[in-house]
N, C-alpha and C. Protein backbone atom coordinates (compact mmCIF):
# COMPACT_ATOMS: atom_id res chain seq x y z
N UNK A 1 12.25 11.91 -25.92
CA UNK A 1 11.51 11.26 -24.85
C UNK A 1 12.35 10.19 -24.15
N UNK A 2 13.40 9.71 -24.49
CA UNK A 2 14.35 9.34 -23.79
C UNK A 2 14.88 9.63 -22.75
N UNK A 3 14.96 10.69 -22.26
CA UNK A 3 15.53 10.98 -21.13
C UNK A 3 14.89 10.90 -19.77
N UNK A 4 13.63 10.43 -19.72
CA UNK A 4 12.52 10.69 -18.87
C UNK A 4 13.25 9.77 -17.60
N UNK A 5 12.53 10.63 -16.57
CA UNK A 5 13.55 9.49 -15.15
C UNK A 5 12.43 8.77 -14.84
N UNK A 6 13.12 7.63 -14.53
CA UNK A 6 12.40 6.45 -13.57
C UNK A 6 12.35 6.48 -12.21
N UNK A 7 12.01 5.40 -11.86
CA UNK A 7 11.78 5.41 -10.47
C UNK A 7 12.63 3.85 -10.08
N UNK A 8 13.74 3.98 -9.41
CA UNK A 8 14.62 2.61 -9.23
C UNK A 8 15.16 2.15 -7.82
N UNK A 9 15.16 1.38 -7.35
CA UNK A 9 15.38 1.34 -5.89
C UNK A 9 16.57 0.16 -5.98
N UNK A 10 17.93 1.07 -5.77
CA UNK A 10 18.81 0.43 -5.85
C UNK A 10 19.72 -0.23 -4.11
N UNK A 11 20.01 -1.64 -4.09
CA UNK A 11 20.32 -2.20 -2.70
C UNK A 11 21.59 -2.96 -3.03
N UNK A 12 22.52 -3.21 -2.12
CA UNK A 12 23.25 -3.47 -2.46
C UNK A 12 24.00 -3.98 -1.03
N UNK A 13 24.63 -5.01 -1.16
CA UNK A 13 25.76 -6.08 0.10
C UNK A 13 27.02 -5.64 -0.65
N UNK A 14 27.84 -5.44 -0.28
CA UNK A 14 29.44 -5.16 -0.48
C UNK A 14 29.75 -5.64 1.19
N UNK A 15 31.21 -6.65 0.88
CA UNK A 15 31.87 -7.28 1.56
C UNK A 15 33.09 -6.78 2.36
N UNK A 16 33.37 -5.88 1.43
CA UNK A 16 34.75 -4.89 2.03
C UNK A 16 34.08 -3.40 2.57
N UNK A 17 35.04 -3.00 3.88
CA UNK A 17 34.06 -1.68 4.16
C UNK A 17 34.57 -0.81 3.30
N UNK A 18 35.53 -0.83 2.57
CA UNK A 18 36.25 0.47 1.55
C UNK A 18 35.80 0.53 0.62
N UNK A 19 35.01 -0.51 0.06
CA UNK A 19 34.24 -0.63 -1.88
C UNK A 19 32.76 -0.28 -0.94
N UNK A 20 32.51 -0.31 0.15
CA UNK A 20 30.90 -0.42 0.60
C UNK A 20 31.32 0.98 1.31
N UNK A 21 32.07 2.24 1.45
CA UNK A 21 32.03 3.34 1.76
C UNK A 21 31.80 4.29 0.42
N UNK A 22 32.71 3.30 -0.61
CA UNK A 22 32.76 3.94 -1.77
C UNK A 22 31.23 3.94 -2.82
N UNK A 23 31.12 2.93 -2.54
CA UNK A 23 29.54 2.42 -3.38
C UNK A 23 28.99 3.24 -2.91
N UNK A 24 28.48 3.67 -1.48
CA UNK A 24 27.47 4.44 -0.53
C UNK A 24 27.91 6.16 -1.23
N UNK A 25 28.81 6.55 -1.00
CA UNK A 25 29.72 8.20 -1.35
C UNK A 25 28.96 8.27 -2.97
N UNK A 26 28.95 7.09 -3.81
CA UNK A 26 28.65 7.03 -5.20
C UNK A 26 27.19 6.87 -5.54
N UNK A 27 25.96 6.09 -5.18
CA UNK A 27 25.22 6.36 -4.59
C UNK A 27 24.37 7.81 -4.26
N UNK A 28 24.90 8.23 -3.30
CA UNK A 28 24.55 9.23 -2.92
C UNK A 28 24.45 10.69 -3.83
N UNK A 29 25.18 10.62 -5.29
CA UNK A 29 25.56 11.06 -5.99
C UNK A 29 24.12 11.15 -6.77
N UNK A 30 23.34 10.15 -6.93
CA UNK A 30 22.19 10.08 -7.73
C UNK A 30 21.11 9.77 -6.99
N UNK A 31 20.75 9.85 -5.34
CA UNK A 31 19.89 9.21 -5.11
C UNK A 31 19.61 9.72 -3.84
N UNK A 32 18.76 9.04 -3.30
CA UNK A 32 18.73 9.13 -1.35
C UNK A 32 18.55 7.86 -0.78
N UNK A 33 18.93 7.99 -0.12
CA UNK A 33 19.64 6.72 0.81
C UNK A 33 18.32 6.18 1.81
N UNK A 34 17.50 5.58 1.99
CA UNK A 34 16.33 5.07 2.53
C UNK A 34 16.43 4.05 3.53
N UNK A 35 17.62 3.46 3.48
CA UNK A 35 17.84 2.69 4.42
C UNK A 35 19.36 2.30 4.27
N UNK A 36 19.91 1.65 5.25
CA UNK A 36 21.65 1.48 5.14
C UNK A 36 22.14 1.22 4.23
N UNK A 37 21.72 0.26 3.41
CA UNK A 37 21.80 -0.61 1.69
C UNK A 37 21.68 -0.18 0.91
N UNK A 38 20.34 1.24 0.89
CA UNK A 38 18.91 1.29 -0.03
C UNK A 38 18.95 2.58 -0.27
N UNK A 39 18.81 2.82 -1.71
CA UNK A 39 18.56 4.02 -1.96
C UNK A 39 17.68 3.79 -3.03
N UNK A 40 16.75 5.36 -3.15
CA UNK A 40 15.58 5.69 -4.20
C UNK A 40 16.26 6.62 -5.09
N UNK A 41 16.03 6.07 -5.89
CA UNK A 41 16.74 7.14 -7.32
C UNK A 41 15.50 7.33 -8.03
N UNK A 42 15.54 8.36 -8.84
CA UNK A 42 14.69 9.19 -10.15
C UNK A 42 15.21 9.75 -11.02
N UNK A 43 15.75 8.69 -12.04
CA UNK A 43 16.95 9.07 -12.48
C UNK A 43 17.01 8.44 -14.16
N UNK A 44 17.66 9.64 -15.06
CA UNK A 44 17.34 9.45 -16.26
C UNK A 44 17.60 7.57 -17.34
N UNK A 45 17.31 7.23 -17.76
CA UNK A 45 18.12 5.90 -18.32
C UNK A 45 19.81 5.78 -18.67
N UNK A 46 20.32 7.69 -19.00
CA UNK A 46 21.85 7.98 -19.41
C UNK A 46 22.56 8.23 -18.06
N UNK A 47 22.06 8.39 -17.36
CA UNK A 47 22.42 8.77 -15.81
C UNK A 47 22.79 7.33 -15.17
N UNK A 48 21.66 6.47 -15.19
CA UNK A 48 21.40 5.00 -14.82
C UNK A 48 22.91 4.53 -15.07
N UNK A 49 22.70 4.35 -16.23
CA UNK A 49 24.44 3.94 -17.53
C UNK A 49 25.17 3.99 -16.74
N UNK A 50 26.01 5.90 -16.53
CA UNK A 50 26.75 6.32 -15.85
C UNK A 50 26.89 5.92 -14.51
N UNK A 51 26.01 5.56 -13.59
CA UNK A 51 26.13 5.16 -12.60
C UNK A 51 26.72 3.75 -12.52
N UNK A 52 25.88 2.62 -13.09
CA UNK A 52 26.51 1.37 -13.62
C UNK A 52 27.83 1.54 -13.82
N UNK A 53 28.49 2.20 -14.38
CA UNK A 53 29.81 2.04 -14.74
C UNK A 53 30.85 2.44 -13.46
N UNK A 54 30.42 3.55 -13.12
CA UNK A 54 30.97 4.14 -11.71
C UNK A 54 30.85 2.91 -11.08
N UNK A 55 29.85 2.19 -10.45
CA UNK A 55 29.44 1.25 -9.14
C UNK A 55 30.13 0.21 -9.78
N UNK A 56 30.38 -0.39 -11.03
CA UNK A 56 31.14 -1.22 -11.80
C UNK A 56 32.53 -1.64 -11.51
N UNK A 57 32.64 -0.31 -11.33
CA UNK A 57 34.54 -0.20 -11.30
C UNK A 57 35.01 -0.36 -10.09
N UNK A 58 33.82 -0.21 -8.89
CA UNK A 58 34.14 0.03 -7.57
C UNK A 58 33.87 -1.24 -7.11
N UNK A 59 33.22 -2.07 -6.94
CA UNK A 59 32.58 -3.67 -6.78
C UNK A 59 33.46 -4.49 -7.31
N UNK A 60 33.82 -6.09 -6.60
CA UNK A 60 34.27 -6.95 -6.57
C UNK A 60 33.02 -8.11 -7.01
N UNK A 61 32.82 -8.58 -8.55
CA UNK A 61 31.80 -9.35 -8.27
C UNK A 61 31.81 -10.61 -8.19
N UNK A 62 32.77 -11.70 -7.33
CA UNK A 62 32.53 -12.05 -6.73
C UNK A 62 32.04 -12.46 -5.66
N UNK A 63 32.31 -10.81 -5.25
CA UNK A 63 32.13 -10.73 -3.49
C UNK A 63 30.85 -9.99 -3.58
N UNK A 64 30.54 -9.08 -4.21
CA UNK A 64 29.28 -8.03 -3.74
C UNK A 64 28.46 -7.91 -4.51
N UNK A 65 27.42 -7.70 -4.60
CA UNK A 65 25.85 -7.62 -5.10
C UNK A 65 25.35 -6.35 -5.17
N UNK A 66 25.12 -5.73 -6.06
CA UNK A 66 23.93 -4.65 -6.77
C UNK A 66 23.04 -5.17 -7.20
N UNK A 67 21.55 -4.28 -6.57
CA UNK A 67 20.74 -4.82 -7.84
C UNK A 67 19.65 -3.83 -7.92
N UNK A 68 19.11 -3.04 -8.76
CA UNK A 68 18.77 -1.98 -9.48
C UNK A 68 17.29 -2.98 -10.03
N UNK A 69 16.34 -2.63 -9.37
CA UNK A 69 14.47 -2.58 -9.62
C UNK A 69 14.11 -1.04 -10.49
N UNK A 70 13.82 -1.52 -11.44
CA UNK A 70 13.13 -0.17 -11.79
C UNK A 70 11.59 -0.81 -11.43
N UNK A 71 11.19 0.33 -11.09
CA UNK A 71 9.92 0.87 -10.89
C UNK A 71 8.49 1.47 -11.53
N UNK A 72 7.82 1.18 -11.66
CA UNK A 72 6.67 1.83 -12.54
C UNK A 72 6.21 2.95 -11.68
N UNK A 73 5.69 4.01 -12.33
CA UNK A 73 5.50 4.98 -11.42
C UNK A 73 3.72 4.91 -10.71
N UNK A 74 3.46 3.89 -10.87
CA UNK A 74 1.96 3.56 -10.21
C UNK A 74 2.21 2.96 -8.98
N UNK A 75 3.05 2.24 -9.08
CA UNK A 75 3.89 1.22 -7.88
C UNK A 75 4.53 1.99 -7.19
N UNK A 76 5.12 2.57 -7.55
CA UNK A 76 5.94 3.70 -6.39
C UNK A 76 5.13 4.57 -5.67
N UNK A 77 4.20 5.14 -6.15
CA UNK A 77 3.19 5.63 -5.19
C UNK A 77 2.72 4.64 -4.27
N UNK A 78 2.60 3.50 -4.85
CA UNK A 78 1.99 2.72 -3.62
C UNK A 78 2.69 2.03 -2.10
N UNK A 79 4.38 2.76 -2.40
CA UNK A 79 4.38 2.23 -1.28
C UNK A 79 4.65 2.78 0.17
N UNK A 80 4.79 1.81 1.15
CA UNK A 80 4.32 2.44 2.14
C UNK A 80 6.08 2.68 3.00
N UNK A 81 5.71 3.71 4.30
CA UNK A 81 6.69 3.93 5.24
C UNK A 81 6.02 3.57 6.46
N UNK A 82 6.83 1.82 7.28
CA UNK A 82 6.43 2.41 8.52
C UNK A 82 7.22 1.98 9.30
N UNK A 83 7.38 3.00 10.74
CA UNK A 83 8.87 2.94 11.16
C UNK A 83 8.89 4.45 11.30
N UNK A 84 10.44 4.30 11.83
CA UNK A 84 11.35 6.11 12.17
C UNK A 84 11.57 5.91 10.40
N UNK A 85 11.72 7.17 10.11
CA UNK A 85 12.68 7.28 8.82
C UNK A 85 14.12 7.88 8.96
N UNK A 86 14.85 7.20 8.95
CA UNK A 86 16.49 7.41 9.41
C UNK A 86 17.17 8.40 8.59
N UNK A 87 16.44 8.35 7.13
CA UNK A 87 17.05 9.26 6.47
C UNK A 87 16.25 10.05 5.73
N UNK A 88 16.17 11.28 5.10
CA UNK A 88 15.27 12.42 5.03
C UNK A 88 15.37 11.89 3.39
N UNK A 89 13.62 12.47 3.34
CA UNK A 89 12.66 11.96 2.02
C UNK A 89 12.98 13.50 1.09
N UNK A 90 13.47 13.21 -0.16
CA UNK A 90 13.60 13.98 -1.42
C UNK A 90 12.22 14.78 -1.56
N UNK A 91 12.76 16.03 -1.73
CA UNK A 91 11.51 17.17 -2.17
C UNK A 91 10.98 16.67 -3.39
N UNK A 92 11.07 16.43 -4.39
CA UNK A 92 10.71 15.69 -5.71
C UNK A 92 9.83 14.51 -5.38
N UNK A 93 10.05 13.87 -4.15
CA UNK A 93 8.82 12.86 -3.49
C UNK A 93 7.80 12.86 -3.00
N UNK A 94 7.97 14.00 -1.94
CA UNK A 94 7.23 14.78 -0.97
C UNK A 94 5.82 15.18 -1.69
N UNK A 95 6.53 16.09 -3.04
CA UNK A 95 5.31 16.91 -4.01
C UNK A 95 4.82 16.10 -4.78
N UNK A 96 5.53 14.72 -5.10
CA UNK A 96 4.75 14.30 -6.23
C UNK A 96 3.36 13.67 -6.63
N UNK A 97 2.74 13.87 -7.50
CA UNK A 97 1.33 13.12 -6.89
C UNK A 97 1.02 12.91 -8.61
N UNK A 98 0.59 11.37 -8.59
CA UNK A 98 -0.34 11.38 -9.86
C UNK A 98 -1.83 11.29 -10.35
N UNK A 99 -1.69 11.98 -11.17
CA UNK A 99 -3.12 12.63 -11.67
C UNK A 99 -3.77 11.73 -12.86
């Protein structure tokens, strides 16, 4: 029962555009991108790890900021979109519904 994915909304400021092209390319690897900064992940706790370490190696932390909200999955249903959506919503979102 460990492996179960969460729900995490990871944002992030990077100072350099080459660690903040790279963060985004890395990112994108586990997630969808929701806004320029912002991405929604659903993603296992060993996955999470792995990612940490990747975004780890790539970040200056002096200079740049991650920061990783996990989510309860009651709360994530609740929230809202309003606005254009700039970037296209995960099929795994679309369907999900709790019962």
């Amino acid at each position: 029962m460990k492996d179960f994915e969460r729900n995490i909304l990871a944002v992030y400021d990077i100072s350099n555009p080459r660690r903040l092209s790279k963060v985004a390319k890395t990112m994108e690897g586990y997630g969808v991108r929701v806004q320029q900064s912002v991405f929604e992940l659903r993603i296992t706790p060993g996955k999470l790890k792995e990612l940490h370490r990747k975004i780890n190696s790539i970040i200056d932390i002096e200079t740049d900021s991650v920061r990783y909200y996990i989510i309860c999955e009651e709360d994530w249903q609740k929230r809202e979109v309003i606005g254009i959506t700039a970037f296209v919503e995960p099929e795994w979102d679309k369907n999900f519904v709790v019962v």
